[in-house]
Protein backbone atom coordinates (compact mmCIF):
# COMPACT_ATOMS: atom_id res chain seq x y z
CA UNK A 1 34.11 190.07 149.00
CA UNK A 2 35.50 193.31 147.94
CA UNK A 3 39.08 191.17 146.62
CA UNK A 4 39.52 187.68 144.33
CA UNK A 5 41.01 185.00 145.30
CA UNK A 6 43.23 182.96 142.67
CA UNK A 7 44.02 179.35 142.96
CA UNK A 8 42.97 176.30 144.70
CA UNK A 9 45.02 177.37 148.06
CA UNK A 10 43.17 180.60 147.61
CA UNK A 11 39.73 178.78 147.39
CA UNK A 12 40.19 177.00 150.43
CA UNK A 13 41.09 179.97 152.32
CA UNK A 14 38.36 181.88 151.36
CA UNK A 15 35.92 178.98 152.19
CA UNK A 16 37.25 179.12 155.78
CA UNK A 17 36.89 182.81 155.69
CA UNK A 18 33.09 182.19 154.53
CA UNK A 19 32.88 179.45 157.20
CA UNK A 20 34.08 181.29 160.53
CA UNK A 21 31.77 184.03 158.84
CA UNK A 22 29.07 182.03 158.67
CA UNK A 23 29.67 180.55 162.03
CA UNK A 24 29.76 184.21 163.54
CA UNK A 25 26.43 184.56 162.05
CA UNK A 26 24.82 181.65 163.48
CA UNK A 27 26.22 182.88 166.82
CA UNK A 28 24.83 186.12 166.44
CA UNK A 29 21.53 185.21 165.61
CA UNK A 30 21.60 182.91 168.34
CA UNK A 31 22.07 184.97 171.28
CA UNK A 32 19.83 187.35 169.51
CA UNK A 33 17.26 184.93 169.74
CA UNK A 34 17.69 184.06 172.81
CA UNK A 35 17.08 187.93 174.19
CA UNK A 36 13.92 187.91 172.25
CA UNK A 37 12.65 184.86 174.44
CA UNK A 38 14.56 186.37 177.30
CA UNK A 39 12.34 189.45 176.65
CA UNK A 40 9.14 187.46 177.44
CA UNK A 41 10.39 185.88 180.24
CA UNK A 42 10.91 182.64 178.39
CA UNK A 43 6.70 182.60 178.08
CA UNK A 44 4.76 181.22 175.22
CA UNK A 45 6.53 182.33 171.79
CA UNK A 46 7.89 180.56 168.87
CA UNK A 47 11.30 179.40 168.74
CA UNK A 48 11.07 179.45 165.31
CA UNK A 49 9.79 183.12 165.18
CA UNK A 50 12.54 184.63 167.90
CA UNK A 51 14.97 183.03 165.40
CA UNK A 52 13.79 184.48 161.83
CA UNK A 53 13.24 187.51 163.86
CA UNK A 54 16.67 187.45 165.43
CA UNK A 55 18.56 186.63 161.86
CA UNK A 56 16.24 189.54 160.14
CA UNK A 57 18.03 192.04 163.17
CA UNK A 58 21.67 190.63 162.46
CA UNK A 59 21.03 190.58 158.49
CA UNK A 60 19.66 194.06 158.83
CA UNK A 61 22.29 195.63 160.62
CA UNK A 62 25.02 193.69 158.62
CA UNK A 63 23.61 195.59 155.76
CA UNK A 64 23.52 198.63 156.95
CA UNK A 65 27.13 198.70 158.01
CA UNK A 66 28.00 197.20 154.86
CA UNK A 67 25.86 200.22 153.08
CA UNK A 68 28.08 202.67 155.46
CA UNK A 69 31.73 201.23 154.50
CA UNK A 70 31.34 201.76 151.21
């Protein structure tokens, strides 16, 4: 985070900041995921793989408009 947070009320808040985040993110990747078995007509695959493959996608272009805010 681009700001500090001061004090145990502060900590807290930011935690639930960082936890709807992270919940976003698991979201995200989820439905991203999903279209990659989607994408094969639900056929064969890897779970595992449309996942990591999903979450590399999201990270990726979290990153990049992380690189272009700043």
């Amino acid at each position: 985070m681009s700001h500090t947070v001061h004090g145990a009320k502060g900590m807290h808040k930011q935690a639930a900041i960082d936890r709807k985040a992270s919940e976003h993110h698991h979201e995200h990747v989820a439905v991203a995921a999903y279209f990659h078995a989607e994408h094969r007509g639900f056929n064969g695959g890897d779970p595992v793989a449309d996942w990591l493959a999903a979450e590399a996608e999201i990270d990726a272009a979290l990153n990049k408009d992380k690189g272009a805010s700043h």
